[in-house]
C-alpha atoms as a PDB file:
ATOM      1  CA  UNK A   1      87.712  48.841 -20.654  1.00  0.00           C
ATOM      2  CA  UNK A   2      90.357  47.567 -17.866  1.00  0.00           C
ATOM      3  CA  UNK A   3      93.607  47.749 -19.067  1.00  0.00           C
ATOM      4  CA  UNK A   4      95.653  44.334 -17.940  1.00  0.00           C
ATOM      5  CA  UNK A   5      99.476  45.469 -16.854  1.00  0.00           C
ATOM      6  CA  UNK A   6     102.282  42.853 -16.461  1.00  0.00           C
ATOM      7  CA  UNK A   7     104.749  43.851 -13.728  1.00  0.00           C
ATOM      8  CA  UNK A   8     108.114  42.135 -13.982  1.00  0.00           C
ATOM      9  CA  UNK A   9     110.379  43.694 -10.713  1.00  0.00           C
ATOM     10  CA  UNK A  10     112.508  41.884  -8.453  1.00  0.00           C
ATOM     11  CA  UNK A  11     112.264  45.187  -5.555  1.00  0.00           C
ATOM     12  CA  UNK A  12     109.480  44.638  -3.556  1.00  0.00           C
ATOM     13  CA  UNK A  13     109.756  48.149  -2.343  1.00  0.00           C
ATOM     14  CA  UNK A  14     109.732  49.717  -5.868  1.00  0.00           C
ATOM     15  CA  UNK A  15     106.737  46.711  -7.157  1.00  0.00           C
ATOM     16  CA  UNK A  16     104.868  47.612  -4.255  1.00  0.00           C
ATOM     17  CA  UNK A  17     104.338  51.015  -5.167  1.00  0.00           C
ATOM     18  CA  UNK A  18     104.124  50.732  -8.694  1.00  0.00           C
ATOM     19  CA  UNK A  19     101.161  47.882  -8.235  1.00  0.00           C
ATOM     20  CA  UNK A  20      99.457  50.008  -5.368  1.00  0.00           C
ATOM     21  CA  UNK A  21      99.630  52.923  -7.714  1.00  0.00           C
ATOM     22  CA  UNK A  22      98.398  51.269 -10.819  1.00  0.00           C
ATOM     23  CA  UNK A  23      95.305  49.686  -9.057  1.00  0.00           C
ATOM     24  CA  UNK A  24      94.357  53.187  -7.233  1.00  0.00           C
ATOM     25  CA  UNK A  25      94.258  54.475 -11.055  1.00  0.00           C
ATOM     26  CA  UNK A  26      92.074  51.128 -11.854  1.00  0.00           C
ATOM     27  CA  UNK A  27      94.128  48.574 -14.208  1.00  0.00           C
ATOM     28  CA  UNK A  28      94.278  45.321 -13.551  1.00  0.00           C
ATOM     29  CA  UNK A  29      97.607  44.059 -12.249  1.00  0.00           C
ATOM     30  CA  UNK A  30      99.854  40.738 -12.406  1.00  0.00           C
ATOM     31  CA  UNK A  31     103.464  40.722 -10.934  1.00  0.00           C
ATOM     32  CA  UNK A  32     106.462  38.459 -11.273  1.00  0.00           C
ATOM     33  CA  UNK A  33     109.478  39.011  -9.281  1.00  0.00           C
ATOM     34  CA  UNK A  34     111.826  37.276 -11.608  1.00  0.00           C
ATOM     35  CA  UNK A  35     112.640  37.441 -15.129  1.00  0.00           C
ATOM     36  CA  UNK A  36     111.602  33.535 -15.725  1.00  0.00           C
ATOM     37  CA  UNK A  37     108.786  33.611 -14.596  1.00  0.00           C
ATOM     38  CA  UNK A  38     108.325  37.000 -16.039  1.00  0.00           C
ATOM     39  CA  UNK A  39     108.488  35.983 -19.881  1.00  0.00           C
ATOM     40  CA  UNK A  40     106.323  32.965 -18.722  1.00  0.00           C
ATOM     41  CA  UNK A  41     103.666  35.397 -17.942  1.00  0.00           C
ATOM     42  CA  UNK A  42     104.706  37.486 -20.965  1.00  0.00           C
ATOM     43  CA  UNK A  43     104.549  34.977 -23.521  1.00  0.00           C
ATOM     44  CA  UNK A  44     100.438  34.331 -23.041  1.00  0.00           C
ATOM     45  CA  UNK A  45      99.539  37.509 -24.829  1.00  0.00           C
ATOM     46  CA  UNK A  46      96.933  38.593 -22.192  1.00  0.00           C
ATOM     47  CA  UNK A  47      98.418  41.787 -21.253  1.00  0.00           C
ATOM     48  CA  UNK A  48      97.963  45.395 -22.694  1.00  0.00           C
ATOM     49  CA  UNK A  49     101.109  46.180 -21.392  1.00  0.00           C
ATOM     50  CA  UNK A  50     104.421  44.990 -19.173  1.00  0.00           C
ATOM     51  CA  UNK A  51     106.587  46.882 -17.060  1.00  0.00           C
ATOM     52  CA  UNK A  52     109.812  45.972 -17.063  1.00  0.00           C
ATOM     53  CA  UNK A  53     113.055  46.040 -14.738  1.00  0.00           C
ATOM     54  CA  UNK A  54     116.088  45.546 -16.458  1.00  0.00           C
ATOM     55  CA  UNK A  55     117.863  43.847 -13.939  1.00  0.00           C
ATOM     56  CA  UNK A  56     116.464  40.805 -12.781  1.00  0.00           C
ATOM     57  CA  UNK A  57     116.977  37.717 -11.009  1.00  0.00           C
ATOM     58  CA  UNK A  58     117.126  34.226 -13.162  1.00  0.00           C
ATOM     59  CA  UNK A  59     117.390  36.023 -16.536  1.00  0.00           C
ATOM     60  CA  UNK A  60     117.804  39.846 -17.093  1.00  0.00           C
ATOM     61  CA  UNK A  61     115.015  42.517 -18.258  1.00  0.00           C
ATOM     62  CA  UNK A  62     117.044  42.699 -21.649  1.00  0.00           C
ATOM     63  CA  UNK A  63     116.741  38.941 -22.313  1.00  0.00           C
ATOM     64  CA  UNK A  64     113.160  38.771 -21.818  1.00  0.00           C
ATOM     65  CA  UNK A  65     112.565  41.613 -23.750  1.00  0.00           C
ATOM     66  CA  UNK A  66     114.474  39.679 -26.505  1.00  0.00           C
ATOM     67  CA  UNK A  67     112.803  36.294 -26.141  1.00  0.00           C
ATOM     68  CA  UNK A  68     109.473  38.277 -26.233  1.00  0.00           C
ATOM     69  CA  UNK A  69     110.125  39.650 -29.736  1.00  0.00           C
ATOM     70  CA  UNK A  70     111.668  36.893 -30.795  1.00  0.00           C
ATOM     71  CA  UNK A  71     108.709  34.773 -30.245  1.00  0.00           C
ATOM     72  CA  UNK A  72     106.356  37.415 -31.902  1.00  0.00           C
ATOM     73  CA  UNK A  73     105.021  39.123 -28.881  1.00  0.00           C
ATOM     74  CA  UNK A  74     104.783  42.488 -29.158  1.00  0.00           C
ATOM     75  CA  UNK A  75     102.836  43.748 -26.319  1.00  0.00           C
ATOM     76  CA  UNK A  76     104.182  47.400 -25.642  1.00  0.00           C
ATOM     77  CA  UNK A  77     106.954  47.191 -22.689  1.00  0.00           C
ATOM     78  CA  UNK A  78     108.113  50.244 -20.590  1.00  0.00           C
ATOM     79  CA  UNK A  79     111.839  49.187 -19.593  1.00  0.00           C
ATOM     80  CA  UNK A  80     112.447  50.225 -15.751  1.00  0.00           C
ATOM     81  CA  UNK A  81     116.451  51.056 -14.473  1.00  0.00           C
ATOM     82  CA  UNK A  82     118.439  52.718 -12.671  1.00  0.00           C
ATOM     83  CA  UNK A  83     121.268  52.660 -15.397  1.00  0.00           C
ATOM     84  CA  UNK A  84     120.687  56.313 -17.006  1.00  0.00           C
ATOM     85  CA  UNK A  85     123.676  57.094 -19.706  1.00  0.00           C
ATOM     86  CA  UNK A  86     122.352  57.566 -22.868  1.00  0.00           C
ATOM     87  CA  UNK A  87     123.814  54.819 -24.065  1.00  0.00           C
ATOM     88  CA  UNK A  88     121.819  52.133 -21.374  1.00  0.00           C
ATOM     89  CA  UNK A  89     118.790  54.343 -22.644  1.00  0.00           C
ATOM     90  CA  UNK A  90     119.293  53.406 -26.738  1.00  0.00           C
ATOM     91  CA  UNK A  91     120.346  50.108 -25.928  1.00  0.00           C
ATOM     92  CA  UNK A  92     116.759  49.625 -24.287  1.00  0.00           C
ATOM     93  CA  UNK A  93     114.923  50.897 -26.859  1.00  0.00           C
ATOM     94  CA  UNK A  94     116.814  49.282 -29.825  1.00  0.00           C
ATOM     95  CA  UNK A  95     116.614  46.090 -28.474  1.00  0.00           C
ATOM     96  CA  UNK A  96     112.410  46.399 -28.506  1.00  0.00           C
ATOM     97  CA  UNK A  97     111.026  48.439 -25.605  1.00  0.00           C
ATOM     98  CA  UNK A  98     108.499  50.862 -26.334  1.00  0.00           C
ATOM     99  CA  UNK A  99     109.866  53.124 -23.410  1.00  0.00           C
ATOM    100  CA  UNK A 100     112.552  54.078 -20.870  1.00  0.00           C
ATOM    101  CA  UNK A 101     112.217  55.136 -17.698  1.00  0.00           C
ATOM    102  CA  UNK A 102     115.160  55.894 -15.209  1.00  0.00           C
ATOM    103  CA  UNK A 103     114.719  54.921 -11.576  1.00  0.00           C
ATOM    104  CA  UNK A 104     114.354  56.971  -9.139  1.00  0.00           C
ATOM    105  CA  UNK A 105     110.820  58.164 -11.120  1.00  0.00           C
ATOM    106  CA  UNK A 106     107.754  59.533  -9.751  1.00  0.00           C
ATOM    107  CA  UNK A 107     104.856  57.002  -9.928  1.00  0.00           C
ATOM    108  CA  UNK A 108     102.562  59.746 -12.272  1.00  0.00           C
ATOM    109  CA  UNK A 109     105.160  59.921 -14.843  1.00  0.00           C
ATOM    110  CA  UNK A 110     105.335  56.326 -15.217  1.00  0.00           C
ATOM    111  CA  UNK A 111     101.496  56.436 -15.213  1.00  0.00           C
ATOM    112  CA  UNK A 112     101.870  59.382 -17.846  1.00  0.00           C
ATOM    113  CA  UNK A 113     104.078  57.302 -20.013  1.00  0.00           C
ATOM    114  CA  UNK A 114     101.722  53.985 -19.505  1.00  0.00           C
ATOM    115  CA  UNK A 115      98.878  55.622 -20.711  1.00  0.00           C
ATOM    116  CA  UNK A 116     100.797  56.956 -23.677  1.00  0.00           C
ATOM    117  CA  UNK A 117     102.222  53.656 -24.740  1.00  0.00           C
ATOM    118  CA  UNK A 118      98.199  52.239 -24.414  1.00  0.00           C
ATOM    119  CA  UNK A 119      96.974  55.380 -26.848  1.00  0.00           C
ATOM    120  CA  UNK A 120      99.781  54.954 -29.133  1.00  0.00           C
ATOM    121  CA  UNK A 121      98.298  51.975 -30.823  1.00  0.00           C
ATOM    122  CA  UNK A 122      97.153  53.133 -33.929  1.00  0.00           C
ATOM    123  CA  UNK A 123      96.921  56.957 -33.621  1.00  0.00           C
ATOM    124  CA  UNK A 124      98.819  59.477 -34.254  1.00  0.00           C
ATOM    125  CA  UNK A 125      97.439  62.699 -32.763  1.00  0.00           C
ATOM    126  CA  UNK A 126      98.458  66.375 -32.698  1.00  0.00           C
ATOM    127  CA  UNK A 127      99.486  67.287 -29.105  1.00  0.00           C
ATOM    128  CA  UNK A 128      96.360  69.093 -27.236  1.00  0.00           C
ATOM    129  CA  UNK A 129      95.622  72.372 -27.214  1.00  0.00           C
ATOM    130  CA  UNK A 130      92.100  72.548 -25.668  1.00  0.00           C
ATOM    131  CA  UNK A 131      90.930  70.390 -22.677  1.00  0.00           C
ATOM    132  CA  UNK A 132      87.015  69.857 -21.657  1.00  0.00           C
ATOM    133  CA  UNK A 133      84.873  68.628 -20.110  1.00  0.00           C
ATOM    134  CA  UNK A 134      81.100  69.204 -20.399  1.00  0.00           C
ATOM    135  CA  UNK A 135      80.656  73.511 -20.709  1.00  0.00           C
ATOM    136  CA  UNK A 136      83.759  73.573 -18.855  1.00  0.00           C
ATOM    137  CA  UNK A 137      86.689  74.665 -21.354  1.00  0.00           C
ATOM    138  CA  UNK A 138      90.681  75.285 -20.699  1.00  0.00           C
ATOM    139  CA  UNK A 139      92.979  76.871 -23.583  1.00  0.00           C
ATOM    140  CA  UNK A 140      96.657  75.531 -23.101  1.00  0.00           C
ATOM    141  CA  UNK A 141      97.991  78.246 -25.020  1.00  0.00           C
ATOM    142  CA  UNK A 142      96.372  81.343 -23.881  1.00  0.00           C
ATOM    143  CA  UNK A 143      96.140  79.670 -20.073  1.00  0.00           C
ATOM    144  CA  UNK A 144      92.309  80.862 -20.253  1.00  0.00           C
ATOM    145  CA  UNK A 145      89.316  78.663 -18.344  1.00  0.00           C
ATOM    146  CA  UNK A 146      85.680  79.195 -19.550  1.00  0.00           C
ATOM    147  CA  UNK A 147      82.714  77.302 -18.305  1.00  0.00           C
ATOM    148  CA  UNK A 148      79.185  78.117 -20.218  1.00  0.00           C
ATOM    149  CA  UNK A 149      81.069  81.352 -21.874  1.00  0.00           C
ATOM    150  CA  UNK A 150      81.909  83.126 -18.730  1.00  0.00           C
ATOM    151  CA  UNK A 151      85.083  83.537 -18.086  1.00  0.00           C
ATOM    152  CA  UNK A 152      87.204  81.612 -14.678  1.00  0.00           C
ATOM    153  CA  UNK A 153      89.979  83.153 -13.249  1.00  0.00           C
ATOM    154  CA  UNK A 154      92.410  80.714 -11.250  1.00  0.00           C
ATOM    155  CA  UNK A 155      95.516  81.084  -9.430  1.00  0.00           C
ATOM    156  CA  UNK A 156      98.684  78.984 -11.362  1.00  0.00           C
ATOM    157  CA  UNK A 157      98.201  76.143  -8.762  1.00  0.00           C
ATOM    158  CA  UNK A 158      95.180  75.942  -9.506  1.00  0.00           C
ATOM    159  CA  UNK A 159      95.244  76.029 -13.107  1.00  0.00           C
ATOM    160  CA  UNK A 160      97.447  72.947 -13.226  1.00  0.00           C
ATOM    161  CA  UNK A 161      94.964  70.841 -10.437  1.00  0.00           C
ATOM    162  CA  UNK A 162      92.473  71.780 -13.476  1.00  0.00           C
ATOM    163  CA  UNK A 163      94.530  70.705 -16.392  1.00  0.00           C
ATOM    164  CA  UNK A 164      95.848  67.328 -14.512  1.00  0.00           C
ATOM    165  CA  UNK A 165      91.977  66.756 -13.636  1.00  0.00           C
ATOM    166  CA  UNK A 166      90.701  67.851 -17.098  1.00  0.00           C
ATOM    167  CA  UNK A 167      93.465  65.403 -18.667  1.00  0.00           C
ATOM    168  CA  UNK A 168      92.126  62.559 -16.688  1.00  0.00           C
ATOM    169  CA  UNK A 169      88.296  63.677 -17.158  1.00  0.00           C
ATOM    170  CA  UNK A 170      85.641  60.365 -16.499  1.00  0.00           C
ATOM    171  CA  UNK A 171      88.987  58.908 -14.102  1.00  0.00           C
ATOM    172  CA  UNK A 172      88.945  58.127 -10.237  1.00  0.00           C
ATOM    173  CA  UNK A 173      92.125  60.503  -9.585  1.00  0.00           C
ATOM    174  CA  UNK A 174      93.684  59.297  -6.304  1.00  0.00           C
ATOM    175  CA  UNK A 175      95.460  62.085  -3.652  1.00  0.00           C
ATOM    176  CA  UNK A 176      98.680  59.973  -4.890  1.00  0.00           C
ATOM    177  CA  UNK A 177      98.200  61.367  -8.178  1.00  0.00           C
ATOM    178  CA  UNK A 178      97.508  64.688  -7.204  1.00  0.00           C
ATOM    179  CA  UNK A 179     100.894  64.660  -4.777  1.00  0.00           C
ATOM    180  CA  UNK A 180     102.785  63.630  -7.577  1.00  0.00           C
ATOM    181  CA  UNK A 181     101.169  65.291 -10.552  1.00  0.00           C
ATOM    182  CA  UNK A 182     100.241  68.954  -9.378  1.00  0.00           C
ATOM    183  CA  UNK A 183     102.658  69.170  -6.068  1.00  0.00           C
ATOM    184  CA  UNK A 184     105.323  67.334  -7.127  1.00  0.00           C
ATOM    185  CA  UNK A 185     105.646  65.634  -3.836  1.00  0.00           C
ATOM    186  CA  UNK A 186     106.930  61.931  -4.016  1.00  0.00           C
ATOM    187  CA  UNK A 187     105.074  61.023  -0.218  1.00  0.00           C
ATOM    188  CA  UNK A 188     102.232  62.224   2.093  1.00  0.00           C
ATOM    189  CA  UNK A 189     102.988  65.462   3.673  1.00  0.00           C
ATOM    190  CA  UNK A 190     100.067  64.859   6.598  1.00  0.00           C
ATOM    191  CA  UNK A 191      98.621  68.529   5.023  1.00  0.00           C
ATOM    192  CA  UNK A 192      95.332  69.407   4.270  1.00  0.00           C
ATOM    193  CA  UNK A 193      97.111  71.034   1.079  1.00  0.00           C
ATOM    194  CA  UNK A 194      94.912  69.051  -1.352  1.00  0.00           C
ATOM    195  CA  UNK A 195      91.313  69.495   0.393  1.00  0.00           C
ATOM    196  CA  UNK A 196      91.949  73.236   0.405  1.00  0.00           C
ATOM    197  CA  UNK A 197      92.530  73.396  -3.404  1.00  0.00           C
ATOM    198  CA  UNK A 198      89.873  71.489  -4.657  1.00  0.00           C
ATOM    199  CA  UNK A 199      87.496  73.671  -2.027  1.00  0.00           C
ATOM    200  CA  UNK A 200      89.167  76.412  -4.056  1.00  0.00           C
ATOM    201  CA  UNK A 201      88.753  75.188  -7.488  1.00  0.00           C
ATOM    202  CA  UNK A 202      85.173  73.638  -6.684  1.00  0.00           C
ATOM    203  CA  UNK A 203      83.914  77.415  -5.591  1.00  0.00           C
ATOM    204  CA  UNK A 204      85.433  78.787  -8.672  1.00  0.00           C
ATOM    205  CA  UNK A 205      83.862  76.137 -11.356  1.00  0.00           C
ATOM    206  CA  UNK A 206      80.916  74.866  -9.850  1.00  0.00           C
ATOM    207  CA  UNK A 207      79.414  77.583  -8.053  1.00  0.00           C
ATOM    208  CA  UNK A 208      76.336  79.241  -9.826  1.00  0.00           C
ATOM    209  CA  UNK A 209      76.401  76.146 -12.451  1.00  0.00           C
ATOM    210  CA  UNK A 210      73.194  73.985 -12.996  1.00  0.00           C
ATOM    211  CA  UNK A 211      75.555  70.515 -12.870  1.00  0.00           C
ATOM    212  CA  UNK A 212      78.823  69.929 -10.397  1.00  0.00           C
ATOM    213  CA  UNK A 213      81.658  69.146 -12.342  1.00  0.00           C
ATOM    214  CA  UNK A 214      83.991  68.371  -9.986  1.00  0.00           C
ATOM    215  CA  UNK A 215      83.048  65.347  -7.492  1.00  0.00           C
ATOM    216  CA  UNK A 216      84.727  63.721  -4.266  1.00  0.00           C
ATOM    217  CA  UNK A 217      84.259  59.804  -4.539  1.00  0.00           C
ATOM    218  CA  UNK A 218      84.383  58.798  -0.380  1.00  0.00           C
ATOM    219  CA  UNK A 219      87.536  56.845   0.175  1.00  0.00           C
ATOM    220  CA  UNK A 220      89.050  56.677  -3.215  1.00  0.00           C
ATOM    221  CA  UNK A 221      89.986  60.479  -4.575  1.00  0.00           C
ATOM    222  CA  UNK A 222      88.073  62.221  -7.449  1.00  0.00           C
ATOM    223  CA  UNK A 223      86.311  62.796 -10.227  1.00  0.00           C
ATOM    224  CA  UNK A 224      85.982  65.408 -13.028  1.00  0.00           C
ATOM    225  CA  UNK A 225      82.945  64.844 -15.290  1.00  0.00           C
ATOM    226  CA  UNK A 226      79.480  65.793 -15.721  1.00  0.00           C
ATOM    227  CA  UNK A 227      77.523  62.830 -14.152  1.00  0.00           C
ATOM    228  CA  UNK A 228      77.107  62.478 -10.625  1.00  0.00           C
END
């Protein structure tokens, strides 16, 4: 299923990225660049989601948060802002967001958090201990990789490209992803740093295996899972 995601930022900078980033990882995306037109959006009920900036043109993030649970709505909302004291932070979430997130962020935390605040409806889950996909098996605890019983042994850089592609198993992951999540790099670096790891990690958990795990999908990023 698509997820629909609401975008409510007046920065077209900052709602450019976070839109381009959220379609590379495949929701479905509506933006407003005011907080009027914003809770107009909002108050239809068609989202699974809304992202929003707490300050805002025409009326502020923090007054269409409250006019959104005041009219019953209560579509999860991730509060964006670049006020951080721990106060601005408890204010936010008392006054009905689901989430926080200070600005500057990295666009794969917010997509972290996102896809948290999606799960969290309805289940409450122990955190993860094992990650798989097909024969292919990771241990969080003891750091070990097995695929069909044998054991894999991977370099730490490589163990986390595994566990961020594991984590988003059946998902087109995008090289923006990968920057963020496994580098830590907030922009391009022009490097062949990514092809050169997943040649690495492809050798190491595909190679002598009946079925490819790990696939390249031509012009979009890609793919951990066990059908072509």
């Amino acid at each position: 299923m698509t997820h629909k995601i609401l975008v409510i930022e007046d920065d077209q900078a900052a709602a450019s990225y976070i839109v381009k980033g959220l379609v590379e990882a495949g929701f479905t995306v509506d933006q407003a660049d005011n907080g009027r037109d914003g809770l107009f959006h909002a108050t239809d009920g068609r989202y699974d989601a809304i992202i929003l900036d707490r300050m805002l043109p025409g009326m502020d993030g923090m007054a269409v948060l409250g006019a959104m649970r005041a009219a019953g709505i209560e579509t999860p909302v991730l509060i964006l802002s670049a006020l951080a004291s721990v106060d601005d932070r408890v204010a936010g979430l008392t006054a009905g967001s689901d989430d926080y997130l200070t600005k500057p962020f990295a666009f794969a935390e917010l997509h972290a958090r996102l896809n948290l605040l999606l799960r969290r409806r309805g289940s409450g889950t122990a955190p993860e201990t094992r990650l798989a996909c097909d024969d292919l098996e990771m241990d969080l605890l003891s750091r070990k990789v097995r695929r069909g019983g044998t054991g894999i042994d991977l370099q730490p850089r490589e163990f986390r490209l595994l566990e961020y592609m594991l984590r988003h198993r059946g998902q087109v992951v995008t090289r923006t992803m990968l920057l963020e999540g496994v580098w830590d790099y907030h922009f391009d670096p022009g490097t062949n740093v990514i092809d050169v790891h997943i040649s690495r990690l492809r050798k190491k958990i595909d190679e002598g295996f009946d079925r490819p795990l790990l696939h390249t999908v031509r012009g979009a990023g890609y793919r951990l899972g066990a059908d072509g």
